[in-house]
N, C-alpha and C. Protein backbone atom coordinates (compact mmCIF):
# COMPACT_ATOMS: atom_id res chain seq x y z
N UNK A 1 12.95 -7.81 9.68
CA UNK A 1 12.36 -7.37 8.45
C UNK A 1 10.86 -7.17 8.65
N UNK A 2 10.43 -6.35 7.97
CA UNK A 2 8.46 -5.58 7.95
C UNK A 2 8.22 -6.03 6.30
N UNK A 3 7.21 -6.51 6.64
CA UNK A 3 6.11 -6.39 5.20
C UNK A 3 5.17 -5.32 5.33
N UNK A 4 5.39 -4.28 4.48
CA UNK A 4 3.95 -3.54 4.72
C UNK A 4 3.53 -3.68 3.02
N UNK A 5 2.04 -3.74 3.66
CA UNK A 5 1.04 -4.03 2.93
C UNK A 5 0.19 -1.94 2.83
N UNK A 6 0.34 -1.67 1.90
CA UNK A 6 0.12 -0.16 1.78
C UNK A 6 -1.51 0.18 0.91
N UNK A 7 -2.43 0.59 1.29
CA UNK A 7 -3.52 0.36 0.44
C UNK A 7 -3.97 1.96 0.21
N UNK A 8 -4.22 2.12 -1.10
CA UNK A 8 -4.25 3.76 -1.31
C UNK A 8 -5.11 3.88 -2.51
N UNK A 9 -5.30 5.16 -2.57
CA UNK A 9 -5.92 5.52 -3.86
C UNK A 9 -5.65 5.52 -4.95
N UNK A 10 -5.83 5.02 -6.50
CA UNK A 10 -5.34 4.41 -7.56
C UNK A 10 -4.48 6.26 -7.83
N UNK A 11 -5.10 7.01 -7.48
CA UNK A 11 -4.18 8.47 -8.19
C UNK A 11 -3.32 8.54 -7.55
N UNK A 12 -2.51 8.00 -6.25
CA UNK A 12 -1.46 8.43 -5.44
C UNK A 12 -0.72 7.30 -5.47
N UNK A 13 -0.72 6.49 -6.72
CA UNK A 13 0.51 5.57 -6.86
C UNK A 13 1.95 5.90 -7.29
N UNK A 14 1.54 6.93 -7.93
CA UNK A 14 2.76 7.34 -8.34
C UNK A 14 3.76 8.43 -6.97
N UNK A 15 3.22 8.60 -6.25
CA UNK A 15 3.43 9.51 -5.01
C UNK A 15 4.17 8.52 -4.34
N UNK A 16 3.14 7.55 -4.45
CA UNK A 16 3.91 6.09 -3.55
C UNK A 16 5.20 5.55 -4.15
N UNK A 17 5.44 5.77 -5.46
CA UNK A 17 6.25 4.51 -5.70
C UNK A 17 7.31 5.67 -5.60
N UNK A 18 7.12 6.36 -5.93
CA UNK A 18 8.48 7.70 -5.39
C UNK A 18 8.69 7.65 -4.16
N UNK A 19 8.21 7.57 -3.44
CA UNK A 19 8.79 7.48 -1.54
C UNK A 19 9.23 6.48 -1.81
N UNK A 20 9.01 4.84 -2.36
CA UNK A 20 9.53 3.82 -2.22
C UNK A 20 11.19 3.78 -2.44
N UNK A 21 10.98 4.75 -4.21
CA UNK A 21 12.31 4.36 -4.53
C UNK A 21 13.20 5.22 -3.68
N UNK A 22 12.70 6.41 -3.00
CA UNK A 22 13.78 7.13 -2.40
C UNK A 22 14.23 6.70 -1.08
N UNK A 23 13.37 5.93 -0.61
CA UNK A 23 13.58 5.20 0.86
C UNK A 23 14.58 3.72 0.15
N UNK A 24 14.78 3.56 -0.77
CA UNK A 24 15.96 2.44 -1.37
C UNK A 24 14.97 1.24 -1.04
N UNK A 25 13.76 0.68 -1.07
CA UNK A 25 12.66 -0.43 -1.27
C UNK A 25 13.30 -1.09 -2.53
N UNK A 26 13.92 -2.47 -1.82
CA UNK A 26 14.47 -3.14 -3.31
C UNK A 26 13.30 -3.68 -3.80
N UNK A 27 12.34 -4.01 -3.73
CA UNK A 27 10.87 -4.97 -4.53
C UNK A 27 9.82 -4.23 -4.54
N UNK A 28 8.89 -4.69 -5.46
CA UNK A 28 7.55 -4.23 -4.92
C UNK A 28 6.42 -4.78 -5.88
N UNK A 29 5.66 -5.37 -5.25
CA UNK A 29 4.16 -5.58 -5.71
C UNK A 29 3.18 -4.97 -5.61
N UNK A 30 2.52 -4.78 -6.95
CA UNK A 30 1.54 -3.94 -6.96
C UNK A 30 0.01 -4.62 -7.56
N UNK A 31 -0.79 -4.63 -7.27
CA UNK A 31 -1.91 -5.19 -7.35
C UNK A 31 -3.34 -4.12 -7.45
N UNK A 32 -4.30 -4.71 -8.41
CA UNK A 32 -5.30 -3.27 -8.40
C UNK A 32 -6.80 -4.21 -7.18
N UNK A 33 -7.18 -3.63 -6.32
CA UNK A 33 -7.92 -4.00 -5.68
C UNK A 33 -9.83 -3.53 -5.28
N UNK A 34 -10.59 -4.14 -5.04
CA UNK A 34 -11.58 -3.57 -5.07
C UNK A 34 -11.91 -3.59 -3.68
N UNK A 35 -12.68 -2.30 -2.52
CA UNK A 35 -12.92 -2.26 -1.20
C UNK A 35 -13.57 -1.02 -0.73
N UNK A 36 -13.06 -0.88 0.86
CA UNK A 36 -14.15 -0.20 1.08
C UNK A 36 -14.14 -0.13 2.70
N UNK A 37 -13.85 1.21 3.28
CA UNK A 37 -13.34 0.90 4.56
C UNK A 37 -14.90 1.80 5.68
N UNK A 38 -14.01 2.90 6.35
CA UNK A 38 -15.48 3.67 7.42
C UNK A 38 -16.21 4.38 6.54
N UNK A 39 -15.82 4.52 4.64
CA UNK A 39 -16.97 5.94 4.15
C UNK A 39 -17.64 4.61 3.45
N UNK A 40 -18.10 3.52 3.36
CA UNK A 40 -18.75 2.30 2.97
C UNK A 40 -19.56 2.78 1.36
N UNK A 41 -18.41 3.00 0.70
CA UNK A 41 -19.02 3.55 -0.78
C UNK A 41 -19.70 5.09 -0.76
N UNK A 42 -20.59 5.04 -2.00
CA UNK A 42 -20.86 6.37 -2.34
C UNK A 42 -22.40 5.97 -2.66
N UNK A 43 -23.54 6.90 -2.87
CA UNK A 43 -24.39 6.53 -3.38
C UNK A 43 -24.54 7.57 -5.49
N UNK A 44 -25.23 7.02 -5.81
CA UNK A 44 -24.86 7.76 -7.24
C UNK A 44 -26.63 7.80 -7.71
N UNK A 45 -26.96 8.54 -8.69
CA UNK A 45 -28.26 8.87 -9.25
C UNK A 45 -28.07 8.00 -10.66
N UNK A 46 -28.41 7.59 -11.63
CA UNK A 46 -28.60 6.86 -12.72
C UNK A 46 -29.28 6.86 -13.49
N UNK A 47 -30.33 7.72 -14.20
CA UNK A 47 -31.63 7.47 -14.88
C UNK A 47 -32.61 8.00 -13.93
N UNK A 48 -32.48 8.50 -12.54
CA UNK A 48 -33.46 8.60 -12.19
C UNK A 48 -33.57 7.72 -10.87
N UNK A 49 -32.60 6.79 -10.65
CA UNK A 49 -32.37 5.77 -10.09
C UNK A 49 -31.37 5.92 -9.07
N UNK A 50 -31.29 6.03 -7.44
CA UNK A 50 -30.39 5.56 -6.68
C UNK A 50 -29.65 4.57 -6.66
N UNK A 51 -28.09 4.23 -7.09
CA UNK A 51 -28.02 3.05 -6.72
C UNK A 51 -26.21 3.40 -5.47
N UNK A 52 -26.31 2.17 -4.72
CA UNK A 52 -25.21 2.74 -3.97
C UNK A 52 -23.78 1.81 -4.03
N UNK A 53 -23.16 2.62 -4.35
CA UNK A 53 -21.65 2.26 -5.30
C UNK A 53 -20.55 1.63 -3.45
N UNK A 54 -20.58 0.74 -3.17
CA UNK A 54 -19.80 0.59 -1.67
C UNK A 54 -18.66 -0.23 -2.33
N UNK A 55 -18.00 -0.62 -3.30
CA UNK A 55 -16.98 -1.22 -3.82
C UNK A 55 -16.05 -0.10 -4.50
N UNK A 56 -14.94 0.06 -3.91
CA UNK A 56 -14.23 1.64 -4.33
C UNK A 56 -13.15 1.09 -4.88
N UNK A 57 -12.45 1.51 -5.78
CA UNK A 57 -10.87 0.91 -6.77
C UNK A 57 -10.10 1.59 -5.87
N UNK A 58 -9.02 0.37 -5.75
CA UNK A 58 -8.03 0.28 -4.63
C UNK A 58 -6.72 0.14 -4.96
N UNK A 59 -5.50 0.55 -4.42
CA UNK A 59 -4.34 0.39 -5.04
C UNK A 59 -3.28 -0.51 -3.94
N UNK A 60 -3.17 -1.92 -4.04
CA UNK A 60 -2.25 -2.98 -2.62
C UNK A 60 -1.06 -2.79 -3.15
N UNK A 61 -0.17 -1.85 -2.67
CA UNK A 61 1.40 -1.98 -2.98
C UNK A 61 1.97 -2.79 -1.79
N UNK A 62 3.00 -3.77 -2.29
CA UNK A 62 3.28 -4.55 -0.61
C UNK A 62 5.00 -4.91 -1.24
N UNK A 63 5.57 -4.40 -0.06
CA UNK A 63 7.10 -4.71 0.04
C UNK A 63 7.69 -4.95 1.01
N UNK A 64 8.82 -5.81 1.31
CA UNK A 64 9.39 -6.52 2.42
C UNK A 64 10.45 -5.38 2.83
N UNK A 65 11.07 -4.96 3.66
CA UNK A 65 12.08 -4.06 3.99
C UNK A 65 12.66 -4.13 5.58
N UNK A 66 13.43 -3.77 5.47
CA UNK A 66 14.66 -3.59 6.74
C UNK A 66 13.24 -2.67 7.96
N UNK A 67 13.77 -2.99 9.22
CA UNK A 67 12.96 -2.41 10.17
C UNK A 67 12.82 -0.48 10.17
N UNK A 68 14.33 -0.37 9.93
CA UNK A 68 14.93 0.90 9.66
C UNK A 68 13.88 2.25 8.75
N UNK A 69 14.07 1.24 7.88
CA UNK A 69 13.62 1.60 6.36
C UNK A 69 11.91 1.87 6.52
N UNK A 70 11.38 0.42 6.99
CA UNK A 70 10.06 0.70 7.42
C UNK A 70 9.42 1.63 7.71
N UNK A 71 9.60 2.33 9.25
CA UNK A 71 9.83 3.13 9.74
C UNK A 71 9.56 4.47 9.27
N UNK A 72 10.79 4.80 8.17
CA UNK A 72 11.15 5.75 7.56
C UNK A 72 9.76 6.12 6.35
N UNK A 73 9.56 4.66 5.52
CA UNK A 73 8.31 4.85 4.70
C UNK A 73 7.04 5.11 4.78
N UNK A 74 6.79 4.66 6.55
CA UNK A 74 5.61 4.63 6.94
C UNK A 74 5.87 6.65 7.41
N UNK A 75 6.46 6.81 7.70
CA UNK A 75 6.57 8.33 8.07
C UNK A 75 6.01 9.28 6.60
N UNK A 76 6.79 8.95 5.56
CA UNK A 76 6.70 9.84 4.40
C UNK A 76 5.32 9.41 3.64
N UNK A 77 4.48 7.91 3.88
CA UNK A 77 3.65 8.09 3.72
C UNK A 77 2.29 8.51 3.96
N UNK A 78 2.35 8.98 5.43
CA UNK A 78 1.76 9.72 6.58
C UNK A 78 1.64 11.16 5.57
N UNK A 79 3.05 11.51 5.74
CA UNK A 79 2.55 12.71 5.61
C UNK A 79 2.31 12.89 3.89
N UNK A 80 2.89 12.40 3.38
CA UNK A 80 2.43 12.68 1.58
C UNK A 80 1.47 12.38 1.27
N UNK A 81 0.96 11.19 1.38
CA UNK A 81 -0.21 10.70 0.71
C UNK A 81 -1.60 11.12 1.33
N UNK A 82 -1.38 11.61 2.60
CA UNK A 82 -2.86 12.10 3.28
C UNK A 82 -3.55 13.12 1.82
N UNK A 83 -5.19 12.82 2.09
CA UNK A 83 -5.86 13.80 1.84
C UNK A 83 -6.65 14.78 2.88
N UNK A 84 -6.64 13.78 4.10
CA UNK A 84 -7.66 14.25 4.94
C UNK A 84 -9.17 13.74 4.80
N UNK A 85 -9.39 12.94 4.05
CA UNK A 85 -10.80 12.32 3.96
C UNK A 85 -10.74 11.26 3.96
N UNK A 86 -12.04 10.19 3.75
CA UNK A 86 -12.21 9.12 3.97
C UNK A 86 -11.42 8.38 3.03
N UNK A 87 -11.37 7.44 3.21
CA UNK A 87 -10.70 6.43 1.82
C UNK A 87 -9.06 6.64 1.30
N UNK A 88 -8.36 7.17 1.77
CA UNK A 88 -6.65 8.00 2.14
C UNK A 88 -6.37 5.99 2.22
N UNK A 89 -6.55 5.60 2.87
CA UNK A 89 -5.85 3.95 3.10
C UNK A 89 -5.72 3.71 4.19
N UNK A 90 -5.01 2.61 3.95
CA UNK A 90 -3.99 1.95 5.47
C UNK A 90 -2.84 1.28 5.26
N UNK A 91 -1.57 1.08 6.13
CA UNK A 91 -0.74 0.65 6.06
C UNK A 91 -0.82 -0.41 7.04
N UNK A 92 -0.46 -1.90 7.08
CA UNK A 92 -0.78 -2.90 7.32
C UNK A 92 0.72 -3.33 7.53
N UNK A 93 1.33 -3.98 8.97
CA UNK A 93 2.56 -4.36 8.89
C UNK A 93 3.12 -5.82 9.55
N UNK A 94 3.61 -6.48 8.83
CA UNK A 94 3.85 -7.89 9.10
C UNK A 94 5.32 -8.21 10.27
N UNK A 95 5.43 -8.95 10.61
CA UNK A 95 7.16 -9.40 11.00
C UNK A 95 7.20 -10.03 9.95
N UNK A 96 8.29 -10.50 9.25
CA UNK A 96 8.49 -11.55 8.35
C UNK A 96 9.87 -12.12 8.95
N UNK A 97 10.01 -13.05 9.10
CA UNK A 97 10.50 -14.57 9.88
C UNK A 97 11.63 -14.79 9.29
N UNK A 98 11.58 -14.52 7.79
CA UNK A 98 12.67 -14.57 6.86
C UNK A 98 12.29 -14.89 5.60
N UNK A 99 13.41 -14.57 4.67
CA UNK A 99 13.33 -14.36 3.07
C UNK A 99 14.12 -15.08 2.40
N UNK A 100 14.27 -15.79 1.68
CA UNK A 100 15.37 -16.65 0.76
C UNK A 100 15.08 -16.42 -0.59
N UNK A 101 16.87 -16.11 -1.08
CA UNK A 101 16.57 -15.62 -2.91
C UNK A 101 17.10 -16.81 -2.88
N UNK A 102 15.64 -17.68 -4.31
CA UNK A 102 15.85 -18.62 -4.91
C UNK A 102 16.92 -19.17 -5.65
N UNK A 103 17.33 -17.88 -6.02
CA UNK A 103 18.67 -18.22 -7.24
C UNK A 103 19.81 -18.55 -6.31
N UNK A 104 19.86 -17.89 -4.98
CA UNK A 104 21.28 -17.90 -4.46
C UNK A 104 21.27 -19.02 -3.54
N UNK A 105 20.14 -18.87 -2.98
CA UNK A 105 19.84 -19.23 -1.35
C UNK A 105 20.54 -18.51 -0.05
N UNK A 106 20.47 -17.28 -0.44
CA UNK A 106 20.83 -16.57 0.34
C UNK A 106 19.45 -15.94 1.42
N UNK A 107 19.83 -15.89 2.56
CA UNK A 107 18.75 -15.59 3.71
C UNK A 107 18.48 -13.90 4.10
N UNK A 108 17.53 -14.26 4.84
CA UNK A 108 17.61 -12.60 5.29
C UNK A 108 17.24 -11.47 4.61
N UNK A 109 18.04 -10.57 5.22
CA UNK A 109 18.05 -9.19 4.41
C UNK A 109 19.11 -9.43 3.06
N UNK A 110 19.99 -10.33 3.40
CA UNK A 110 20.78 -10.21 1.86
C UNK A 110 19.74 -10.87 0.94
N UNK A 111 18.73 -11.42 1.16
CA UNK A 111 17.57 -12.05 0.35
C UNK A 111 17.41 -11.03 -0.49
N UNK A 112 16.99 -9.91 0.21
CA UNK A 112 16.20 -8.40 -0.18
C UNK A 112 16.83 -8.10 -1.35
């Protein structure tokens, strides 16, 4: 099993959660995040005033999935979600060791 940890732009969530459901992703967490990767913010004018904005709104979608599946998501999000510029994201990928549903105690992928 893969954890990927998916970090994107708050407008291409919905892009995302459509590859998810079509790649069959049984879970998913979504979290709103604040960051900032190689374009290190923006600078902005204000009154007259420079000030420089390096904290950018972030979108952490993170779901556990089959190796298979992984694979497959990290592909469609390659190619869908690119803009070609800075700040597009990263996909971040774990082993995970194993999963247990609380209710059942069932292991594994039947966890999923």
């Amino acid at each position: 099993m893969k954890k990927l940890e998916i970090i994107i732009k708050p407008e291409k969530l919905e892009n995302l959660k459509s590859i998810l459901d079509d790649c069959k992703a049984s879970g998913v967490m979504i979290s709103n995040i604040m960051g900032y990767g190689n374009q290190r913010g923006y600078t902005q004018m204000y009154r007259g005033t420079e000030y420089a904005v390096n904290l950018l709104p972030k979108v952490k979608v993170e779901t556990v999935v089959s190796e298979e599946i992984a694979n497959h998501i990290i592909e469609k999000v390659v190619q869908k979600i690119t803009t070609g510029t800075y700040g597009d994201g990263k996909i971040f990928v774990y082993d995970v060791v194993d999963a247990v549903r609380i209710r059942t105690g069932e292991h594994g992928e039947d966890a999923l």
